[in-house]
Protein backbone atom coordinates (compact mmCIF):
# COMPACT_ATOMS: atom_id res chain seq x y z
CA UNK A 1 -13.24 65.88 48.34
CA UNK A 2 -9.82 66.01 47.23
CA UNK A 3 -7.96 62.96 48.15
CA UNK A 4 -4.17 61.98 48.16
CA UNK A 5 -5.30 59.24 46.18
CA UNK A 6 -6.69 62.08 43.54
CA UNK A 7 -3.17 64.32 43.88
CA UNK A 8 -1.20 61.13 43.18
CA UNK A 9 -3.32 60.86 39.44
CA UNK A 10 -3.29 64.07 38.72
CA UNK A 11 0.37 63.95 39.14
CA UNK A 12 0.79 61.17 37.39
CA UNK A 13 -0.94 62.46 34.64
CA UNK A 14 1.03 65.42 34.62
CA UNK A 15 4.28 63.55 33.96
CA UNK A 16 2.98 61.83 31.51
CA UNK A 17 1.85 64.70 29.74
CA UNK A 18 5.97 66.67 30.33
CA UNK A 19 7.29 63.07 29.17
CA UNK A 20 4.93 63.41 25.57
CA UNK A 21 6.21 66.46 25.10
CA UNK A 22 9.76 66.26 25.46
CA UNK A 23 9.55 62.58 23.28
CA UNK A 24 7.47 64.34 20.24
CA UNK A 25 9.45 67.78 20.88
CA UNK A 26 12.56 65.76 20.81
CA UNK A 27 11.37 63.58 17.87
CA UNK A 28 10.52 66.54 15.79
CA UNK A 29 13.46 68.58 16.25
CA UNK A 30 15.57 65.44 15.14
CA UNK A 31 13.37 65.36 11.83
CA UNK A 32 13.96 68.89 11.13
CA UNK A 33 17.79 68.98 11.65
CA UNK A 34 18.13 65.73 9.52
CA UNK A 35 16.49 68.00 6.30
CA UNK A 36 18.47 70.75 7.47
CA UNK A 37 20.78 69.49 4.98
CA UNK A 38 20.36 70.20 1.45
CA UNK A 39 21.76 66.98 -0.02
CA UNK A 40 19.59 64.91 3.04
CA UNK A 41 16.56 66.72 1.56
CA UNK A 42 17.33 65.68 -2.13
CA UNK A 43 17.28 62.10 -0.96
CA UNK A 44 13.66 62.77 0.67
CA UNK A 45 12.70 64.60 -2.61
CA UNK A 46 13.61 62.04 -5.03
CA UNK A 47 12.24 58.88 -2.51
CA UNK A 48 8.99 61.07 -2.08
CA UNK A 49 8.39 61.49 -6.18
CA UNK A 50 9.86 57.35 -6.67
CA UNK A 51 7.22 56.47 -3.26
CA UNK A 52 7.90 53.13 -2.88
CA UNK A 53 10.77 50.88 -1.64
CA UNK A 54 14.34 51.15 -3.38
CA UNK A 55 17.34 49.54 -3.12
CA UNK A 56 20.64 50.81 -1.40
CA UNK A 57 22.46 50.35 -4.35
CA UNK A 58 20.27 51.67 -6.99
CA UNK A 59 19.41 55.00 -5.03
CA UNK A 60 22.95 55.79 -3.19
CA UNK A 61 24.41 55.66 -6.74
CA UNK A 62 21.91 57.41 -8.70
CA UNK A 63 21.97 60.42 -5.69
CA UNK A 64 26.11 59.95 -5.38
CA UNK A 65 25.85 60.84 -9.74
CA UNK A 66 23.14 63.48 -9.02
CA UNK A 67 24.98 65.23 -6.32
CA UNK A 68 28.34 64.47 -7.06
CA UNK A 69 29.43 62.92 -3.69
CA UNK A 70 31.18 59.50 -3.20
CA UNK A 71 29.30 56.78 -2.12
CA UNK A 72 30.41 56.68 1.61
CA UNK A 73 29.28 60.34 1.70
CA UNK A 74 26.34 59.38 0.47
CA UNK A 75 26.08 56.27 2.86
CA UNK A 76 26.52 58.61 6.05
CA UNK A 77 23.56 60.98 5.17
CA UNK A 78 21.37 57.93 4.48
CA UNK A 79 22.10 56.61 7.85
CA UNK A 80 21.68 60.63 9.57
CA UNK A 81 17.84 59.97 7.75
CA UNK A 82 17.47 56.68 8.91
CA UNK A 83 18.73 57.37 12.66
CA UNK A 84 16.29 60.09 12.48
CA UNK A 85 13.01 57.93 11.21
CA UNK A 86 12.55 60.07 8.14
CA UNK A 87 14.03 56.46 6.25
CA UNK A 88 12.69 53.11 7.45
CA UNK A 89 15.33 50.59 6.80
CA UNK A 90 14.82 47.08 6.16
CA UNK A 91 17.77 44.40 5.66
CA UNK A 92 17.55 41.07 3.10
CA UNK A 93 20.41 39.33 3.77
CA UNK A 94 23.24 42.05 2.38
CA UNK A 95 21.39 44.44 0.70
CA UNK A 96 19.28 46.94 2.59
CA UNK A 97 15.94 48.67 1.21
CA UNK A 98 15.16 52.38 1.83
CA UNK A 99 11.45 53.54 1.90
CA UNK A 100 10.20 56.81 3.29
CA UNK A 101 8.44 57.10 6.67
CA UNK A 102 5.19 59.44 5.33
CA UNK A 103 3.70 58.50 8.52
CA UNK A 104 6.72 60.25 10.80
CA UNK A 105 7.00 63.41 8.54
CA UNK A 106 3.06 63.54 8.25
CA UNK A 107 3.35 63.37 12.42
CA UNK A 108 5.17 66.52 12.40
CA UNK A 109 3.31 68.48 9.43
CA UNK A 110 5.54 68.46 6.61
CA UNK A 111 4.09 66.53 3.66
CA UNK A 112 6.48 64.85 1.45
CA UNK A 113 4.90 65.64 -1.88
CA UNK A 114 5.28 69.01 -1.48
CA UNK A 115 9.18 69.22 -0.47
């Protein structure tokens, strides 16, 4: 017997299911136009081969010398990754810590170790 009851949770369901869809859809598409960018994907390149947690300092320099771009360049594309989620940020005191999100680029099928 097909209730109202029932047509309310299948409808619910069904939102829930569009709502997934445009969050991951959204999610991804945000991944893919942050490595868009050729310099963006160096910086996932070089933190995918380093895998593990670097300093701001250390790695904005070493890409700015790399890719010869200034260091506020260099800044803004780090922050495009980290907006993103490709780059998980964490913050002691000044200095800020990069490491890469394997879990988020796994998520949408790109593997890091073979970019």
């Amino acid at each position: 017997m097909f209730t109202i009851a029932l047509a309310w949770q299948i409808l619910y369901i069904e939102i829930y299911k569009y709502i997934y869809i445009i969050l991951f859809m959204n999610q991804s598409t945000t991944v893919f136009k942050s490595l868009a960018d050729e310099t963006r994907l160096s910086i996932v390149r070089k933190l995918a081969r380093d895998g593990c947690e670097v300093n701001s300092h250390d790695i904005v320099n070493d890409c700015s010398v790399a890719l010869s771009l200034s260091q506020p360049t260099m800044s803004h594309h780090f922050q495009k990754l980290v907006a993103a989620g490709v780059l998980l940020e964490r913050k002691i005191g000044v200095e800020k810590r990069y490491v890469l999100n394997r879990e988020l680029l796994e998520s949408t099928g790109i593997n890091p170790d073979k970019l």
